[in-house]
PDB file of N, CA and C in Angstrom:
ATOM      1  N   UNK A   1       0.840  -1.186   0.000  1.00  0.00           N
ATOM      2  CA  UNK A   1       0.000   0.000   0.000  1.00  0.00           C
ATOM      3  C   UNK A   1       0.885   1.249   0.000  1.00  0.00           C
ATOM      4  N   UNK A   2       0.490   2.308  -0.767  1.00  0.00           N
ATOM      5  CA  UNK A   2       1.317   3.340  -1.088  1.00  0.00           C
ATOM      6  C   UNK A   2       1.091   4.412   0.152  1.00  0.00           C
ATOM      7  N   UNK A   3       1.880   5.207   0.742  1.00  0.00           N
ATOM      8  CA  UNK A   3       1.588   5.726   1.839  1.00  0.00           C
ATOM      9  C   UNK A   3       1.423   6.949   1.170  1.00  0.00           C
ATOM     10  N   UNK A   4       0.791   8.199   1.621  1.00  0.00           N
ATOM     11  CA  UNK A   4       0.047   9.636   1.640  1.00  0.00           C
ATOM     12  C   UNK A   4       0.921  10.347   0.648  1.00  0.00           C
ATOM     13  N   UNK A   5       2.028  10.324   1.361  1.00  0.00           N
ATOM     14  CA  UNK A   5       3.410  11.453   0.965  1.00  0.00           C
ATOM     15  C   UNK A   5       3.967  10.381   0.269  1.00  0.00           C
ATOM     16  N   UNK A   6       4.019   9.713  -0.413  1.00  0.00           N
ATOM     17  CA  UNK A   6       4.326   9.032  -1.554  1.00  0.00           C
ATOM     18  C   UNK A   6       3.520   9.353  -2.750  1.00  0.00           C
ATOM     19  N   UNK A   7       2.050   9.272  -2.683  1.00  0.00           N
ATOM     20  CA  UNK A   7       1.273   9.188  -3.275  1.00  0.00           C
ATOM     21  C   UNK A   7       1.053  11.295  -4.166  1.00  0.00           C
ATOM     22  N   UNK A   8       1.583  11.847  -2.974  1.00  0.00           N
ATOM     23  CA  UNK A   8       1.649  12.969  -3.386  1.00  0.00           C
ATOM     24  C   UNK A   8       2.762  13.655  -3.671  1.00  0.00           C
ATOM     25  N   UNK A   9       3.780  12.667  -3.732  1.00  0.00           N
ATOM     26  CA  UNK A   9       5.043  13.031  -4.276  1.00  0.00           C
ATOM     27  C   UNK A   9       5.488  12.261  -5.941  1.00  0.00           C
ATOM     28  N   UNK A  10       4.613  11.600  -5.870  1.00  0.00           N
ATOM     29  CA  UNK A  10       3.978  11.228  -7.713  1.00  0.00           C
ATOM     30  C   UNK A  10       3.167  12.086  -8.220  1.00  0.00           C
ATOM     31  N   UNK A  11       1.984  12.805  -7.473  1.00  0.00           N
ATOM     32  CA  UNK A  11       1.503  13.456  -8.765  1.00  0.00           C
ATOM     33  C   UNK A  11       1.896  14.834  -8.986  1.00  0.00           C
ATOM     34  N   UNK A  12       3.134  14.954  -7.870  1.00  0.00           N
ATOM     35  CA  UNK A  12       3.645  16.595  -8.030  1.00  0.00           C
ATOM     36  C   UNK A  12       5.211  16.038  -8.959  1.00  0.00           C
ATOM     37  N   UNK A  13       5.401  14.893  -9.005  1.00  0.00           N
ATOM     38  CA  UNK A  13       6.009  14.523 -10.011  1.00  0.00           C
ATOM     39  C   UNK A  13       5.839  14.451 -11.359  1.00  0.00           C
ATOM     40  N   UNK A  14       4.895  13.615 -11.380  1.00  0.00           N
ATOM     41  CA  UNK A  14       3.909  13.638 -12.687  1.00  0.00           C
ATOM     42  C   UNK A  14       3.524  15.140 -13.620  1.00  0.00           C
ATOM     43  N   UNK A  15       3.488  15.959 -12.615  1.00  0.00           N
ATOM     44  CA  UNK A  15       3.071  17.349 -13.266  1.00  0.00           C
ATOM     45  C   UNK A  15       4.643  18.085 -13.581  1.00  0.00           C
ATOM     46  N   UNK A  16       5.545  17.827 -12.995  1.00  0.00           N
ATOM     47  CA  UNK A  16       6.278  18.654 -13.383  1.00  0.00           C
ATOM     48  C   UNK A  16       6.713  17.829 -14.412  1.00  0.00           C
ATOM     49  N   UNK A  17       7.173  16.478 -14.686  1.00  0.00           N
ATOM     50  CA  UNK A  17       7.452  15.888 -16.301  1.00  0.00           C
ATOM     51  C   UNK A  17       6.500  16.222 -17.066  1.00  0.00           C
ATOM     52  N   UNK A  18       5.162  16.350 -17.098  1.00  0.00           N
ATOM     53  CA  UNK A  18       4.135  17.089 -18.270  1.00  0.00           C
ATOM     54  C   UNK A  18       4.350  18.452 -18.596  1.00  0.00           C
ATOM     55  N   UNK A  19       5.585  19.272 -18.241  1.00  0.00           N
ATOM     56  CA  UNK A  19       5.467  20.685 -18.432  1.00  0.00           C
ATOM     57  C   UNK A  19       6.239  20.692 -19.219  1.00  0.00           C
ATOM     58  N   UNK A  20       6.243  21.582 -20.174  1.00  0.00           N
ATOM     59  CA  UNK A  20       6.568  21.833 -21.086  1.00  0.00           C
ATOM     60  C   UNK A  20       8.604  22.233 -20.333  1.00  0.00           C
ATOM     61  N   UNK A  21       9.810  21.948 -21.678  1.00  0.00           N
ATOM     62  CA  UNK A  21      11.000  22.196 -21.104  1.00  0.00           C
ATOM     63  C   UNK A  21      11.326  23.515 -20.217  1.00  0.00           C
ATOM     64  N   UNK A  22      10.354  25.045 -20.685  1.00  0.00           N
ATOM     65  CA  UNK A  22      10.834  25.907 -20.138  1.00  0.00           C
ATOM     66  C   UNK A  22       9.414  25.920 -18.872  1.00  0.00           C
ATOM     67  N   UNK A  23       8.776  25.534 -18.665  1.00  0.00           N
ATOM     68  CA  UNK A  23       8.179  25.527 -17.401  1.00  0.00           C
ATOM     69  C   UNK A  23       8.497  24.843 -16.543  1.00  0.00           C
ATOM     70  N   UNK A  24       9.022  24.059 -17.177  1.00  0.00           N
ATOM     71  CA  UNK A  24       9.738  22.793 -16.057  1.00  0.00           C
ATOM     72  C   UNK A  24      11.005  23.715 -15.162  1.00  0.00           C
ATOM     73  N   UNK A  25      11.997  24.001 -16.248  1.00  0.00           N
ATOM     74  CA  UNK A  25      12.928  25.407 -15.849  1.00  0.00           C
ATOM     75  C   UNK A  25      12.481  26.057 -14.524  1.00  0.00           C
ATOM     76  N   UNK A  26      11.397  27.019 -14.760  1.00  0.00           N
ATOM     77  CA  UNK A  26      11.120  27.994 -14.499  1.00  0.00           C
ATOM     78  C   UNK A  26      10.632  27.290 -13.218  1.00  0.00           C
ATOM     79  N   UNK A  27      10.126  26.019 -13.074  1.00  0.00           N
ATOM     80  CA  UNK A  27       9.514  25.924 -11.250  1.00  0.00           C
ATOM     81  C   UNK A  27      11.188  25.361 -10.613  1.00  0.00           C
ATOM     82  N   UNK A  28      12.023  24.713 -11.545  1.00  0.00           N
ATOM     83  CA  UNK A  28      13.121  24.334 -11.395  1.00  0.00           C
ATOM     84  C   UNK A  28      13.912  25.379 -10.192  1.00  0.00           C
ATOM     85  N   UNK A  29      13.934  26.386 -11.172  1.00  0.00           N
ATOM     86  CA  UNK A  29      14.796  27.687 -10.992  1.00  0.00           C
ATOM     87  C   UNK A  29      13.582  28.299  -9.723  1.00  0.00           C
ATOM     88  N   UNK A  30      12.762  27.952  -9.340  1.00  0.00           N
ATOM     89  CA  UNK A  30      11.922  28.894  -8.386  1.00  0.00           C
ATOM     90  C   UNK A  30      12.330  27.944  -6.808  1.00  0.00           C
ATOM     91  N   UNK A  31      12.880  26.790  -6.721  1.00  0.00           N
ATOM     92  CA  UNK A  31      12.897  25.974  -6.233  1.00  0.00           C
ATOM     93  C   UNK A  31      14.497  26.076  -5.466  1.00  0.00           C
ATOM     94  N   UNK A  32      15.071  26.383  -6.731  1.00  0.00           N
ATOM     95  CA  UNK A  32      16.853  26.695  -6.548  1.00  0.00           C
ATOM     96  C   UNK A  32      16.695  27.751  -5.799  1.00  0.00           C
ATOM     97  N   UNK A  33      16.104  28.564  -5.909  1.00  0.00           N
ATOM     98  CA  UNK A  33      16.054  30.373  -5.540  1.00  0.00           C
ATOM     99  C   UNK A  33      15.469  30.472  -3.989  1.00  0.00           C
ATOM    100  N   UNK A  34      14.853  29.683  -3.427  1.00  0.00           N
ATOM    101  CA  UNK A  34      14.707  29.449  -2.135  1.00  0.00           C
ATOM    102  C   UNK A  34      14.940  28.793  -1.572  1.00  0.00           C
ATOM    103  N   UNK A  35      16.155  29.435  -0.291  1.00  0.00           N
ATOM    104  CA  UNK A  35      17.070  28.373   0.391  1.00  0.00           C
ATOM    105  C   UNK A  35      16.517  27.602   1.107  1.00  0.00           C
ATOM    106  N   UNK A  36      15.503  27.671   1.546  1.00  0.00           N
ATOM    107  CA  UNK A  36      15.366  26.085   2.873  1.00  0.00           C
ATOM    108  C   UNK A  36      15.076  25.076   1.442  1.00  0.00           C
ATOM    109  N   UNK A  37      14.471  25.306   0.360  1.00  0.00           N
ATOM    110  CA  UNK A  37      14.163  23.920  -0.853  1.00  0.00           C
ATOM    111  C   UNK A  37      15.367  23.765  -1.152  1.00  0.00           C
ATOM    112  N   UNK A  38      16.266  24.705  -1.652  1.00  0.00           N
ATOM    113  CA  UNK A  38      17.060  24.386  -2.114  1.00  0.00           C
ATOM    114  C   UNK A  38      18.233  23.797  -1.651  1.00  0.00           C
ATOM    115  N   UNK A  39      18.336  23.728   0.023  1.00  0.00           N
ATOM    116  CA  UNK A  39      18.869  23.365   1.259  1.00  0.00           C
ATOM    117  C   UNK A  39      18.097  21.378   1.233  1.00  0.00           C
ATOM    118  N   UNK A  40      17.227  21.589   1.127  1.00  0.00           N
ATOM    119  CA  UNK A  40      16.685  20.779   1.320  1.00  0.00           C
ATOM    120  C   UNK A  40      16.969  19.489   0.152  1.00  0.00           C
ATOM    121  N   UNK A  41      17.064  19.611  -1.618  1.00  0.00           N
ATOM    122  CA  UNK A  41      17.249  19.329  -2.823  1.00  0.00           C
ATOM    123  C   UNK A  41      18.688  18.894  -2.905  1.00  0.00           C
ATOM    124  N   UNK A  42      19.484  19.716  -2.027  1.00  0.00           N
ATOM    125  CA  UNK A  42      20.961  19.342  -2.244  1.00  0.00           C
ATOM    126  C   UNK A  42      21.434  18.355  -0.860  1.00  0.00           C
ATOM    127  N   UNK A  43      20.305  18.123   0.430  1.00  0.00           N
ATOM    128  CA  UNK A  43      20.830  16.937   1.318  1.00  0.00           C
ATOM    129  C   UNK A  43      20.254  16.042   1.072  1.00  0.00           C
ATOM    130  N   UNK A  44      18.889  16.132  -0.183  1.00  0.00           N
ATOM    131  CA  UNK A  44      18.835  15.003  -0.463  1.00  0.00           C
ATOM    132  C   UNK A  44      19.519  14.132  -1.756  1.00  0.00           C
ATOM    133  N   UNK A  45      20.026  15.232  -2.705  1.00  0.00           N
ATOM    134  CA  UNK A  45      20.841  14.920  -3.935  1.00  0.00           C
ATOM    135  C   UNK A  45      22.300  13.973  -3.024  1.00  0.00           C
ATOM    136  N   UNK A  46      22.775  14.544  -2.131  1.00  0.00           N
ATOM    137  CA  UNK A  46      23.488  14.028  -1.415  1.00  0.00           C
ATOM    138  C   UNK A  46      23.523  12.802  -0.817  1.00  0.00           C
ATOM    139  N   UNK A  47      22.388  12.522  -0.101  1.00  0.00           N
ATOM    140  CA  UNK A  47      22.088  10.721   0.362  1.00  0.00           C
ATOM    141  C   UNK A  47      21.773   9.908  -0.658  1.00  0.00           C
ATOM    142  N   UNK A  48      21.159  10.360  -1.981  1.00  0.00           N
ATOM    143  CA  UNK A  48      21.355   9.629  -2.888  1.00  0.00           C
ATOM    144  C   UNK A  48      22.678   9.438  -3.440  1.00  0.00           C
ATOM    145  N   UNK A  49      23.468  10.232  -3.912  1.00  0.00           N
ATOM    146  CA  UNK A  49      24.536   9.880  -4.402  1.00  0.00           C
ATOM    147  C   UNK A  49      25.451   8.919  -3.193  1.00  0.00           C
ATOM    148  N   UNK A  50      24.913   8.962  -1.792  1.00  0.00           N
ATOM    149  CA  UNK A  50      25.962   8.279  -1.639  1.00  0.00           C
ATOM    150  C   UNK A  50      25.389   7.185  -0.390  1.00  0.00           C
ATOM    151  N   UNK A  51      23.940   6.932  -1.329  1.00  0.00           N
ATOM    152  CA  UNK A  51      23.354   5.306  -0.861  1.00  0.00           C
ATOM    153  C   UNK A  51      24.007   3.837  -0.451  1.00  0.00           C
ATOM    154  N   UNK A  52      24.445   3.863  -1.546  1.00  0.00           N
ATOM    155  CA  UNK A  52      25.328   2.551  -1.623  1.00  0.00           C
ATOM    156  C   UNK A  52      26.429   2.403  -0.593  1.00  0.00           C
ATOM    157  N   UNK A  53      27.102   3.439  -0.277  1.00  0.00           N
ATOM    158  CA  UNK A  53      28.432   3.365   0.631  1.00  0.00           C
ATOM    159  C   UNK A  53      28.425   2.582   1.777  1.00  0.00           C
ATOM    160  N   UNK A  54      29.391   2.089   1.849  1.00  0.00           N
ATOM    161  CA  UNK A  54      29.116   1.341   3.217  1.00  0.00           C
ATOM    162  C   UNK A  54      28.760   2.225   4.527  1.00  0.00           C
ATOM    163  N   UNK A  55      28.047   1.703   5.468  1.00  0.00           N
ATOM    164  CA  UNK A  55      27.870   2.018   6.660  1.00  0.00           C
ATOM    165  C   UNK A  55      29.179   2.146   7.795  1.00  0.00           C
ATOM    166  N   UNK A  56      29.230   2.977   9.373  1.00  0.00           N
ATOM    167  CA  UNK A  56      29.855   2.787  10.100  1.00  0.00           C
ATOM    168  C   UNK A  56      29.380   3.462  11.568  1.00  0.00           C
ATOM    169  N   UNK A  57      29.774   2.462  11.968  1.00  0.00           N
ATOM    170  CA  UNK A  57      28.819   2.787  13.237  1.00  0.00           C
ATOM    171  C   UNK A  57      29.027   4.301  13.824  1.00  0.00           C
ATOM    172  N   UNK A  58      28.568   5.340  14.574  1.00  0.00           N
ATOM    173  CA  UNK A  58      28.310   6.655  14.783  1.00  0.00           C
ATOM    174  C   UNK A  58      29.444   6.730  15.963  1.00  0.00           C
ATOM    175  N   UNK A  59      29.558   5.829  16.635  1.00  0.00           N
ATOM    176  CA  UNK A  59      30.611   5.619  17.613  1.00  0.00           C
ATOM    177  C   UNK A  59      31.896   5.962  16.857  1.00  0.00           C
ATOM    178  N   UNK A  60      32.360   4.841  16.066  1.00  0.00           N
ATOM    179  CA  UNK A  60      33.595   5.124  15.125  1.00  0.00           C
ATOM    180  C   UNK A  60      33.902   6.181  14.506  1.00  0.00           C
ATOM    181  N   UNK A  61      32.781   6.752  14.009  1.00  0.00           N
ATOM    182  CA  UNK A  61      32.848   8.263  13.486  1.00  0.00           C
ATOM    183  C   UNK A  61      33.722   9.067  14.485  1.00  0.00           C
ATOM    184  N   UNK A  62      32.955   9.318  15.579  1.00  0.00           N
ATOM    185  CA  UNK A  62      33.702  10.240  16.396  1.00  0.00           C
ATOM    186  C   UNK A  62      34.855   9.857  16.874  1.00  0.00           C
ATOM    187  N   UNK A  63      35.201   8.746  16.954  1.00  0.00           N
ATOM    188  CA  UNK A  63      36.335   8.394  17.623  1.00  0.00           C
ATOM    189  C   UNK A  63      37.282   8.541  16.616  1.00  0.00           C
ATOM    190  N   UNK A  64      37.313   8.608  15.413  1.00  0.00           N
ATOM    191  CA  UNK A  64      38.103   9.255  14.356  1.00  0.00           C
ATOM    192  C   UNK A  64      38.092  11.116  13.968  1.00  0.00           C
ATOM    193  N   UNK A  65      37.338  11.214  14.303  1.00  0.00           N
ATOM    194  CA  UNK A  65      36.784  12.836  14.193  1.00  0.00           C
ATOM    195  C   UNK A  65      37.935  13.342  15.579  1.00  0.00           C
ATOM    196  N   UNK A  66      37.935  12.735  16.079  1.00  0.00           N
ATOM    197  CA  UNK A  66      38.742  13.612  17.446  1.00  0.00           C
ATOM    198  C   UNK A  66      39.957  12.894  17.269  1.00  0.00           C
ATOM    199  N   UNK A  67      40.897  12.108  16.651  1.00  0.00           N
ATOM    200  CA  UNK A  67      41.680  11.905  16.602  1.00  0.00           C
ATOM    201  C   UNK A  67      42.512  13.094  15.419  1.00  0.00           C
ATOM    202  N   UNK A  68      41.914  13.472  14.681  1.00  0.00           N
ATOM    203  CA  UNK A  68      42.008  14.466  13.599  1.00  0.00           C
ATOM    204  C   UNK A  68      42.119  15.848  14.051  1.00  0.00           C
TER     205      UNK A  68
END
Protein backbone atom coordinates (compact mmCIF):
# COMPACT_ATOMS: atom_id res chain seq x y z
CA UNK A 1 0.00 0.00 0.00
CA UNK A 2 1.32 3.34 -1.09
CA UNK A 3 1.59 5.73 1.84
CA UNK A 4 0.05 9.64 1.64
CA UNK A 5 3.41 11.45 0.96
CA UNK A 6 4.33 9.03 -1.55
CA UNK A 7 1.27 9.19 -3.28
CA UNK A 8 1.65 12.97 -3.39
CA UNK A 9 5.04 13.03 -4.28
CA UNK A 10 3.98 11.23 -7.71
CA UNK A 11 1.50 13.46 -8.77
CA UNK A 12 3.65 16.59 -8.03
CA UNK A 13 6.01 14.52 -10.01
CA UNK A 14 3.91 13.64 -12.69
CA UNK A 15 3.07 17.35 -13.27
CA UNK A 16 6.28 18.65 -13.38
CA UNK A 17 7.45 15.89 -16.30
CA UNK A 18 4.14 17.09 -18.27
CA UNK A 19 5.47 20.68 -18.43
CA UNK A 20 6.57 21.83 -21.09
CA UNK A 21 11.00 22.20 -21.10
CA UNK A 22 10.83 25.91 -20.14
CA UNK A 23 8.18 25.53 -17.40
CA UNK A 24 9.74 22.79 -16.06
CA UNK A 25 12.93 25.41 -15.85
CA UNK A 26 11.12 27.99 -14.50
CA UNK A 27 9.51 25.92 -11.25
CA UNK A 28 13.12 24.33 -11.39
CA UNK A 29 14.80 27.69 -10.99
CA UNK A 30 11.92 28.89 -8.39
CA UNK A 31 12.90 25.97 -6.23
CA UNK A 32 16.85 26.70 -6.55
CA UNK A 33 16.05 30.37 -5.54
CA UNK A 34 14.71 29.45 -2.14
CA UNK A 35 17.07 28.37 0.39
CA UNK A 36 15.37 26.09 2.87
CA UNK A 37 14.16 23.92 -0.85
CA UNK A 38 17.06 24.39 -2.11
CA UNK A 39 18.87 23.37 1.26
CA UNK A 40 16.69 20.78 1.32
CA UNK A 41 17.25 19.33 -2.82
CA UNK A 42 20.96 19.34 -2.24
CA UNK A 43 20.83 16.94 1.32
CA UNK A 44 18.83 15.00 -0.46
CA UNK A 45 20.84 14.92 -3.94
CA UNK A 46 23.49 14.03 -1.41
CA UNK A 47 22.09 10.72 0.36
CA UNK A 48 21.35 9.63 -2.89
CA UNK A 49 24.54 9.88 -4.40
CA UNK A 50 25.96 8.28 -1.64
CA UNK A 51 23.35 5.31 -0.86
CA UNK A 52 25.33 2.55 -1.62
CA UNK A 53 28.43 3.37 0.63
CA UNK A 54 29.12 1.34 3.22
CA UNK A 55 27.87 2.02 6.66
CA UNK A 56 29.86 2.79 10.10
CA UNK A 57 28.82 2.79 13.24
CA UNK A 58 28.31 6.65 14.78
CA UNK A 59 30.61 5.62 17.61
CA UNK A 60 33.59 5.12 15.12
CA UNK A 61 32.85 8.26 13.49
CA UNK A 62 33.70 10.24 16.40
CA UNK A 63 36.33 8.39 17.62
CA UNK A 64 38.10 9.26 14.36
CA UNK A 65 36.78 12.84 14.19
CA UNK A 66 38.74 13.61 17.45
CA UNK A 67 41.68 11.91 16.60
CA UNK A 68 42.01 14.47 13.60
Amino acid sequence: MMRSQDAIAEVFLTALKGLSKEDREAVLAGIASDKSLAEDLLDLALIESRRDEPSRPFREFLSDKRRA
